[in-house]
Protein backbone atom coordinates (compact mmCIF):
# COMPACT_ATOMS: atom_id res chain seq x y z
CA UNK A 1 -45.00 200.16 17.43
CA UNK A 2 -42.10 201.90 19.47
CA UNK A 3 -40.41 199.65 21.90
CA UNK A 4 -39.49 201.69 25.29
CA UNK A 5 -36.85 199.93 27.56
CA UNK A 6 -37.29 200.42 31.44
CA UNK A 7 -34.78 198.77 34.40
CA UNK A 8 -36.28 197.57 38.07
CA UNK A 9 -34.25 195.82 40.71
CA UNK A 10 -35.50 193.84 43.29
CA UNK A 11 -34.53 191.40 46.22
CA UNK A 12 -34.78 187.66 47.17
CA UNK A 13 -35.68 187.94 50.80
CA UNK A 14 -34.98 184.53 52.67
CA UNK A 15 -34.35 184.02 56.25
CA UNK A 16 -32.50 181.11 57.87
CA UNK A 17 -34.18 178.92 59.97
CA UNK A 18 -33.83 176.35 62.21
CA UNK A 19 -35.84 172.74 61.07
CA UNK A 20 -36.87 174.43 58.04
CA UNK A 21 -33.81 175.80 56.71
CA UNK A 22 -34.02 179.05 54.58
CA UNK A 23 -38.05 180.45 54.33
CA UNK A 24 -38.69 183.33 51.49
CA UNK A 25 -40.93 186.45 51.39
CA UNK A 26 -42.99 187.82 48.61
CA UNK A 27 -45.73 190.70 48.42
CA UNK A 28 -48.55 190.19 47.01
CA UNK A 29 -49.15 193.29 44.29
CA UNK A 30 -51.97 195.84 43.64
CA UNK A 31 -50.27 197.09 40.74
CA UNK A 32 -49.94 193.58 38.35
CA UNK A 33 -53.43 192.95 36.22
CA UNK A 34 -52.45 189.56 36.13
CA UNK A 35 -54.20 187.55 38.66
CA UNK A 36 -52.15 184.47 38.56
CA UNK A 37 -49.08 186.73 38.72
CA UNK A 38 -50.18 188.93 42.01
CA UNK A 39 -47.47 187.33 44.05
CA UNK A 40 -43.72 188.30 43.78
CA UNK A 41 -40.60 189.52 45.28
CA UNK A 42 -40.12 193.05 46.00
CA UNK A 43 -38.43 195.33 43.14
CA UNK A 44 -39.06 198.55 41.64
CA UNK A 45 -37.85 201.25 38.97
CA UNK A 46 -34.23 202.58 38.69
CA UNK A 47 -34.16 206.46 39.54
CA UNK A 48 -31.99 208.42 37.63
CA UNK A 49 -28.31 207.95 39.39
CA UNK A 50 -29.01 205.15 41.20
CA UNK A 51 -27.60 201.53 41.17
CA UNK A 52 -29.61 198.75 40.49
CA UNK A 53 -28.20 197.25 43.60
CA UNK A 54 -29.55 200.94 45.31
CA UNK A 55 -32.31 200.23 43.72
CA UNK A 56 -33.27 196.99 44.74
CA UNK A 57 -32.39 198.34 48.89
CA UNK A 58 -34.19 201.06 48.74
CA UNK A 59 -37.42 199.29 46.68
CA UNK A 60 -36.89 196.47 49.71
CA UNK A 61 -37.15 199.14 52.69
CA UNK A 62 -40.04 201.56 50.95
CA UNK A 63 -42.20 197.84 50.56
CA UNK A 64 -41.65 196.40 53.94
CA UNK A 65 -40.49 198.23 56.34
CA UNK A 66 -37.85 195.85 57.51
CA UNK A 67 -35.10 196.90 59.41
CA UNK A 68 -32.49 193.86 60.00
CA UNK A 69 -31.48 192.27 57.14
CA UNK A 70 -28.48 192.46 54.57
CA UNK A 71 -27.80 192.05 50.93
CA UNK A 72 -25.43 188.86 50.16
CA UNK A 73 -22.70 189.47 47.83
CA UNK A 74 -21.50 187.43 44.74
CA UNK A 75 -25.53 186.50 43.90
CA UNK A 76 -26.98 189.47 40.78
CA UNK A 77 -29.03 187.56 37.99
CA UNK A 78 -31.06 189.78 35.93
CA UNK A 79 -34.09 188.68 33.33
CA UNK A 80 -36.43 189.96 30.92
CA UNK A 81 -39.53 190.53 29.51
CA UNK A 82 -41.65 192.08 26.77
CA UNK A 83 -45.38 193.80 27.68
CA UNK A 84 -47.63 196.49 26.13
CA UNK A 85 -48.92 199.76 27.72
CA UNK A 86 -51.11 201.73 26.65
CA UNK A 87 -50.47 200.50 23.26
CA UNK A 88 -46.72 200.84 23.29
CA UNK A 89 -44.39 197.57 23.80
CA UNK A 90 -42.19 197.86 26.87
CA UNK A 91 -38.76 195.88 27.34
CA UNK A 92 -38.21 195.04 31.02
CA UNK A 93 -34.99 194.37 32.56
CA UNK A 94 -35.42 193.43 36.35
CA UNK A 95 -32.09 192.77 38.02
CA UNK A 96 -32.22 190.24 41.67
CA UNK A 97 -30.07 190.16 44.45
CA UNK A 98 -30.30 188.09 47.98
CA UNK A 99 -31.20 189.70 50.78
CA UNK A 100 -30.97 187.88 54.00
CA UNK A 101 -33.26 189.04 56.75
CA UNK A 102 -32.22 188.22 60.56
CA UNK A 103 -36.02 187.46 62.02
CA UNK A 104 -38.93 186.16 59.50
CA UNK A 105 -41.40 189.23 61.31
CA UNK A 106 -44.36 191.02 59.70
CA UNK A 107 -43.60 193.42 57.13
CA UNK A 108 -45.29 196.88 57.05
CA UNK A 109 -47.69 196.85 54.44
CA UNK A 110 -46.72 199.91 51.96
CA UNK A 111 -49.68 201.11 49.25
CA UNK A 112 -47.99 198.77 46.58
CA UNK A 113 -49.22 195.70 47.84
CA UNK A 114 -53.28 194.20 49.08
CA UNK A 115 -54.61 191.20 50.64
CA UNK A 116 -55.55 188.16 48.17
CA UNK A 117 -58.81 186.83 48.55
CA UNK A 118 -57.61 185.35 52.03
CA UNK A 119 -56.77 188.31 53.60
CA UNK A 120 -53.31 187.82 52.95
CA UNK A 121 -50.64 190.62 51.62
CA UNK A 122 -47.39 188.61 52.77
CA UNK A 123 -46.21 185.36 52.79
CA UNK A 124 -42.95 183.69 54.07
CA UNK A 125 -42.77 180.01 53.12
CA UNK A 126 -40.35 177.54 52.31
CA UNK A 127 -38.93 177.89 48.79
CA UNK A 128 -42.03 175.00 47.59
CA UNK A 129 -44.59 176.80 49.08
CA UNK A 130 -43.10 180.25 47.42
CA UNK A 131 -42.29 178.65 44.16
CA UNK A 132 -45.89 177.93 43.99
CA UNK A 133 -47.09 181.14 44.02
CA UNK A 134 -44.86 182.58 41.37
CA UNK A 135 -46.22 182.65 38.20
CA UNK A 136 -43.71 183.57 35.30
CA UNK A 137 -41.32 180.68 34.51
CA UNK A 138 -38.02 183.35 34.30
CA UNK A 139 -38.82 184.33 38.16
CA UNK A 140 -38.92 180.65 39.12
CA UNK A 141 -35.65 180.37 37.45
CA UNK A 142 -33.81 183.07 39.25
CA UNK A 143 -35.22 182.02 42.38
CA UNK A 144 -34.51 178.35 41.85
CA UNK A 145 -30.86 179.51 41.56
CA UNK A 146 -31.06 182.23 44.13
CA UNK A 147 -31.93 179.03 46.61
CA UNK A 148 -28.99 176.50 45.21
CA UNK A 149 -26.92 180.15 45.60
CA UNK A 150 -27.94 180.35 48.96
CA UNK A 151 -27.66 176.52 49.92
CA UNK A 152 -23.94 176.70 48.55
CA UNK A 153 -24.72 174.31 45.44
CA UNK A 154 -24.13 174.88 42.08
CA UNK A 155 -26.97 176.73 40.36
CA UNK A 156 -29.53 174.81 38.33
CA UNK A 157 -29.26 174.92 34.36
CA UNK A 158 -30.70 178.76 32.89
CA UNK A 159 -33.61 178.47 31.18
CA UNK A 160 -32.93 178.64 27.21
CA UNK A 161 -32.59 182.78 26.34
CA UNK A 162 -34.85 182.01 23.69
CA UNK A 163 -38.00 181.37 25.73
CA UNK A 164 -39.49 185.05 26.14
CA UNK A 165 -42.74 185.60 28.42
CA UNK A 166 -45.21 188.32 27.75
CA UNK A 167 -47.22 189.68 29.50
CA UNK A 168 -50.02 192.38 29.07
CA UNK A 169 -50.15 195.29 31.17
């Protein structure tokens, strides 16, 4: 079977609050055929010459529409993961920065994303609620440290590199 490698880059959106401390936005996807694994944080492909950090700002803009907000330096973890496509296996490397967002408004709703079966297509929520909704143990890592980043404590321990997710396409 030949193995094709592709790069993404995405954002942790969070946005500081007052009583509830930091709250976090993901998008729920019309492009994942996993059910369980509709919800997560916005990232996209790496065009040729561009950054992963370019990348992940301009995937951010194109999927909501936001206008205030700012990537945080000193926070770039990067995972991956193995899936097949249309009978070929694909190696994934998504790399995640932290994007801080000024005011926790409505995103615009780009083609890439569609309600679940409550209507919703967005979701801010504090990083239980959030952590809830993500499905694949390697994103619940980098956001678990993305929040200790953000709260100024150490980062949790990694997961073990030799725990590998796959996931059909």
């Amino acid at each position: 079977m030949t193995t094709f490698h592709e790069r993404s880059a995405g954002v942790i959106p969070y946005c500081r609050t007052g009583d509830q401390g930091c709250i976090y936005l993901v998008l729920h996807s019309a492009t994942v055929r996993n059910p369980r694994a509709k919800w997560e944080f916005p990232k996209g492909g790496v065009e040729s010459g561009e950054s992963t950090r370019e990348t992940a700002a301009r995937e951010f803009h194109e999927e909501t529409s936001l206008a205030n907000w700012t990537i945080r330096e000193g926070f770039e973890r990067s995972l991956s993961y193995t899936y097949i496509r249309r009978g070929r296996k694909v190696v994934k490397t998504v790399t995640y920065y932290v994007v801080e967002v000024f005011a926790p408004i409505q995103p615009t709703q780009s083609v890439e994303h569609v309600a679940d079966p409550h209507g919703d297509w967005f979701q801010w929520g504090t990083f239980e609620e959030i952590n809830r909704l993500l499905y694949h143990t390697k994103i619940r890592q980098v956001f678990a440290e993305a929040q200790a980043w953000i709260q100024g404590g150490p980062p949790p321990e990694s997961a073990p590199e030799s725990e590998a997710e796959s996931t059909p396409i």
